[in-house]
C-alpha atoms as a PDB file:
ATOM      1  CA  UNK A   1       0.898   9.678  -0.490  1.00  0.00           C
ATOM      2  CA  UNK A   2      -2.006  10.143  -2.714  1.00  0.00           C
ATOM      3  CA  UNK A   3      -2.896   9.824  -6.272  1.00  0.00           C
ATOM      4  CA  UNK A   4      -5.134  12.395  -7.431  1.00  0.00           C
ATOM      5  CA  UNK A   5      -6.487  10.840 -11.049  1.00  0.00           C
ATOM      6  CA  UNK A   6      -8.905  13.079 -13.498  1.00  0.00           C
ATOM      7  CA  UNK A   7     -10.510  11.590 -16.282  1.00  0.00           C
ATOM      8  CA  UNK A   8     -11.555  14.112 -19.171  1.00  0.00           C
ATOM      9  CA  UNK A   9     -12.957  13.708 -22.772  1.00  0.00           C
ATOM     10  CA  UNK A  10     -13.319  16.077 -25.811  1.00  0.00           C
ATOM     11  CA  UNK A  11     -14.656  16.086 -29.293  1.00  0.00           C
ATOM     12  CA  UNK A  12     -12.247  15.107 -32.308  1.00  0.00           C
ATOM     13  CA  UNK A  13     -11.791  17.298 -35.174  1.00  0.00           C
ATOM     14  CA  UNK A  14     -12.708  14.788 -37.370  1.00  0.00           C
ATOM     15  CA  UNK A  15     -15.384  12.978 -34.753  1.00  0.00           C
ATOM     16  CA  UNK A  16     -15.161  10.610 -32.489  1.00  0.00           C
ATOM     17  CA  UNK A  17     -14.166  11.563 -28.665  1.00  0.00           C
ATOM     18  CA  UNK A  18     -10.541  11.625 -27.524  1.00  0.00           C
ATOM     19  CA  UNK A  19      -9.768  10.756 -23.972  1.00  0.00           C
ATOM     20  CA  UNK A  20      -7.143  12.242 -21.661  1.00  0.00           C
ATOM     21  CA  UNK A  21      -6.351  10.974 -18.011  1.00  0.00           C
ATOM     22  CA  UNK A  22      -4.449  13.437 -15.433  1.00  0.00           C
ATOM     23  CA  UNK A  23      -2.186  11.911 -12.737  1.00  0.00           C
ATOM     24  CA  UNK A  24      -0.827  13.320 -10.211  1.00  0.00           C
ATOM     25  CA  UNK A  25       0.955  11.974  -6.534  1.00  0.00           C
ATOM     26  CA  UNK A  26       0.272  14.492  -3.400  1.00  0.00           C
ATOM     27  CA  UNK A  27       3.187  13.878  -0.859  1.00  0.00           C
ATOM     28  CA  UNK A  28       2.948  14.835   2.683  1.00  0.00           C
ATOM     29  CA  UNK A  29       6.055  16.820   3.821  1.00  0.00           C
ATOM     30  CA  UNK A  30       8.206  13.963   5.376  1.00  0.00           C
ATOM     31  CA  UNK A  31       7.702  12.142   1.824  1.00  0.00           C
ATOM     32  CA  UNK A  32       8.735  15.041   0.232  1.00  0.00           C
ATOM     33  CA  UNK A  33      11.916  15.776   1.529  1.00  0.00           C
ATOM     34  CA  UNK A  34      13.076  12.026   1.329  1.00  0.00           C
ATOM     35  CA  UNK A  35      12.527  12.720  -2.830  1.00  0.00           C
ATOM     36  CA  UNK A  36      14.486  15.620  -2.026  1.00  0.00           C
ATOM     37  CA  UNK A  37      17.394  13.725   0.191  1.00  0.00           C
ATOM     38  CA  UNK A  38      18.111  11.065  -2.212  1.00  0.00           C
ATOM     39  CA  UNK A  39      17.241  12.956  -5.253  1.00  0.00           C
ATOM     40  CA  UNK A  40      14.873  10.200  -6.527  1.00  0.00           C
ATOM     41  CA  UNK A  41      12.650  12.466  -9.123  1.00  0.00           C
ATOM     42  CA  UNK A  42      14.502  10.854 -11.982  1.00  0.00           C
ATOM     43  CA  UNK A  43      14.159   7.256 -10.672  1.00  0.00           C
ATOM     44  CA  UNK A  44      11.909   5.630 -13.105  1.00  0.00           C
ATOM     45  CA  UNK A  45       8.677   3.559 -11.651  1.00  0.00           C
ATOM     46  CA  UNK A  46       7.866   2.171 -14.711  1.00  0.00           C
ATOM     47  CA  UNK A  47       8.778   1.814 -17.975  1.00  0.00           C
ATOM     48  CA  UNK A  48       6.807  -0.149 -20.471  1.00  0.00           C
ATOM     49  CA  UNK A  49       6.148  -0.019 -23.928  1.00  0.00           C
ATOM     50  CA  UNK A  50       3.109   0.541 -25.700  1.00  0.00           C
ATOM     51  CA  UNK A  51       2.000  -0.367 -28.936  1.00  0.00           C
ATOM     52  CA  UNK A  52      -0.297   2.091 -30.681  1.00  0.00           C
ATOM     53  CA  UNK A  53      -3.636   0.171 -32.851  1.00  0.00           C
ATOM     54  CA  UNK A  54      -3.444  -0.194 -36.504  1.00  0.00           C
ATOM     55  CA  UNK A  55      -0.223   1.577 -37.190  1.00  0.00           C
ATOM     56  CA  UNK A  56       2.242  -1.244 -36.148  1.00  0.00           C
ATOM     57  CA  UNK A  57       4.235   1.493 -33.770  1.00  0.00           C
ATOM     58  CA  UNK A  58       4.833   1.398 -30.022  1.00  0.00           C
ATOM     59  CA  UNK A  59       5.874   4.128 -27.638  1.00  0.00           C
ATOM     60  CA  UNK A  60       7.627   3.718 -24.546  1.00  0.00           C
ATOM     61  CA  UNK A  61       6.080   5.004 -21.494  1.00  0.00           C
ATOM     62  CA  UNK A  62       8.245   5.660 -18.617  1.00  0.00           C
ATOM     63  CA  UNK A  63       6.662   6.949 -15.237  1.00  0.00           C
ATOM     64  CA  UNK A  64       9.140   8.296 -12.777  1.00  0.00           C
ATOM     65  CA  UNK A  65       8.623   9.956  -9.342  1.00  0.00           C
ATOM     66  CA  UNK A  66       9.396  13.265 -10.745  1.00  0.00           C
ATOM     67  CA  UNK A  67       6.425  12.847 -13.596  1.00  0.00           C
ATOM     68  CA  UNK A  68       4.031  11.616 -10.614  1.00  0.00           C
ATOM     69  CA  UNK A  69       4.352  14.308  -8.282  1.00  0.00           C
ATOM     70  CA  UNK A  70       4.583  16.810 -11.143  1.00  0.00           C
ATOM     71  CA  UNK A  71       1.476  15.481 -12.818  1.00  0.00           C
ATOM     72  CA  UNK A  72       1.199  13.344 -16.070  1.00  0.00           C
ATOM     73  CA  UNK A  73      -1.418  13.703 -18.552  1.00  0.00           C
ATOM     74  CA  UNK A  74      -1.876  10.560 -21.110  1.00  0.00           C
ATOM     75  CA  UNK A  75      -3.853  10.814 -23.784  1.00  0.00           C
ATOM     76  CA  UNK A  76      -5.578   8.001 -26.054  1.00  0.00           C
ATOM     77  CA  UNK A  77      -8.386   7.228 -28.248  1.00  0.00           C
ATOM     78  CA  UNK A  78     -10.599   4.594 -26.395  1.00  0.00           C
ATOM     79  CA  UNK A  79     -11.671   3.725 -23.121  1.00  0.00           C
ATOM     80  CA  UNK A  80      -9.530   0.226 -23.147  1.00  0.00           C
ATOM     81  CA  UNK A  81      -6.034   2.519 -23.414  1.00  0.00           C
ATOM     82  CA  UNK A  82      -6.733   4.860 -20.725  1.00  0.00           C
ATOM     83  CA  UNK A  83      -7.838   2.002 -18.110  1.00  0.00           C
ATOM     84  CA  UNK A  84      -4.596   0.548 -19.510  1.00  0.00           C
ATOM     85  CA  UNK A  85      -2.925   3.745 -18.652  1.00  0.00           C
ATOM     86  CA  UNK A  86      -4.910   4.116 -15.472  1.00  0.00           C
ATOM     87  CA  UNK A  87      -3.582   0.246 -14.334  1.00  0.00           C
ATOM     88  CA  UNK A  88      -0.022   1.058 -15.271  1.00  0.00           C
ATOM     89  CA  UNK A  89      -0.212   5.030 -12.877  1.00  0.00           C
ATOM     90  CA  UNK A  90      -1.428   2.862 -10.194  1.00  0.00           C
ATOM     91  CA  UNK A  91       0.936   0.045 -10.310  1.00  0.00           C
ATOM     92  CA  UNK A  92       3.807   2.812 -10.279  1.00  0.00           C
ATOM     93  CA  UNK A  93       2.793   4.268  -7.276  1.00  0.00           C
ATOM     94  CA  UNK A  94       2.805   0.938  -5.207  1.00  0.00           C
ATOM     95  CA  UNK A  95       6.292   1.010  -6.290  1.00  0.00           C
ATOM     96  CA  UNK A  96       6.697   4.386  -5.519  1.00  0.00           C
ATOM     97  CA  UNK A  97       5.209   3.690  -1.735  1.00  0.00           C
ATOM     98  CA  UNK A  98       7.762   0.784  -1.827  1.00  0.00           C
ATOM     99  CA  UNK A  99      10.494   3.016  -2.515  1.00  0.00           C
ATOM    100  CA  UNK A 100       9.225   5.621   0.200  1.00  0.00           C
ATOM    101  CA  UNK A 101       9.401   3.433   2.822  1.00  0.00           C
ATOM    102  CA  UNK A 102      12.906   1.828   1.716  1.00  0.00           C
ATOM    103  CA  UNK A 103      14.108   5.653   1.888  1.00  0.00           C
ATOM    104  CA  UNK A 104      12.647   5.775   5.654  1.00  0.00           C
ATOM    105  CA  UNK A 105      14.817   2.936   7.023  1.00  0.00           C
ATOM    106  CA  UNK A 106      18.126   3.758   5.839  1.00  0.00           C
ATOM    107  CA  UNK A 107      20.578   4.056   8.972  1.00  0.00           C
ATOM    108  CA  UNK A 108      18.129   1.291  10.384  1.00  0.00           C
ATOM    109  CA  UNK A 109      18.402  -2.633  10.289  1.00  0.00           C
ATOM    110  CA  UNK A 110      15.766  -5.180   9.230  1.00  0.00           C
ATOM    111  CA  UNK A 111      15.574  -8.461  10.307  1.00  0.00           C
ATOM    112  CA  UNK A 112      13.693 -11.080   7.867  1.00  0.00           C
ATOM    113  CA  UNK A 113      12.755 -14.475   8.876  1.00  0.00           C
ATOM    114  CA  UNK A 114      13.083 -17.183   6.033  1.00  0.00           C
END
């Protein structure tokens, strides 16, 4: 698995700069066809909510494994959000790599020591 991430900016109508960031998850084969055994696209890797400055509203983002490996674009109006954004993509796809490798032993057993 790897996480492609693209970072673009643009001009405002009004001024300013607006900021976009592109994610997207590149499966090998073997990864792919576990999404596609268990039917885990919909599974959701995060979902958090977001509050959006000076208007008092929040959004709720939800990553899932289908949005990853389709690609997600977020979009935002500083630097601070998309790191934000950036920090959340990446700590949804060590939980997608966690759920990858609980899809690969299935049919197995694991032994933990306490």
């Amino acid at each position: 698995m790897k996480l492609k991430i693209k970072r673009n900016q643009s001009k405002k109508l009004m001024g300013g700069i607006a900021f976009e960031l592109e994610a997207q998850v590149d499966l090998d084969e073997h990864e792919k066809e576990l999404i596609k055994k268990y039917k885990a696209d919909r599974e959701v890797l995060l979902k958090k909510e977001v509050s959006i400055p000076l208007t008092g509203k929040a959004i709720v983002l939800d990553i899932t494994i289908g949005s990853l490996v389709g690609g997600q674009t977020f979009k935002a109006d500083n630097i601070a959000e998309i790191l934000e954004y950036e920090n959340n993509v990446i700590e949804a796809c060590k939980t997608f790599k966690s759920y990858i490798q609980t899809m690969e032993q299935f049919g197995g057993e694991e032994v933990i020591e306490i």
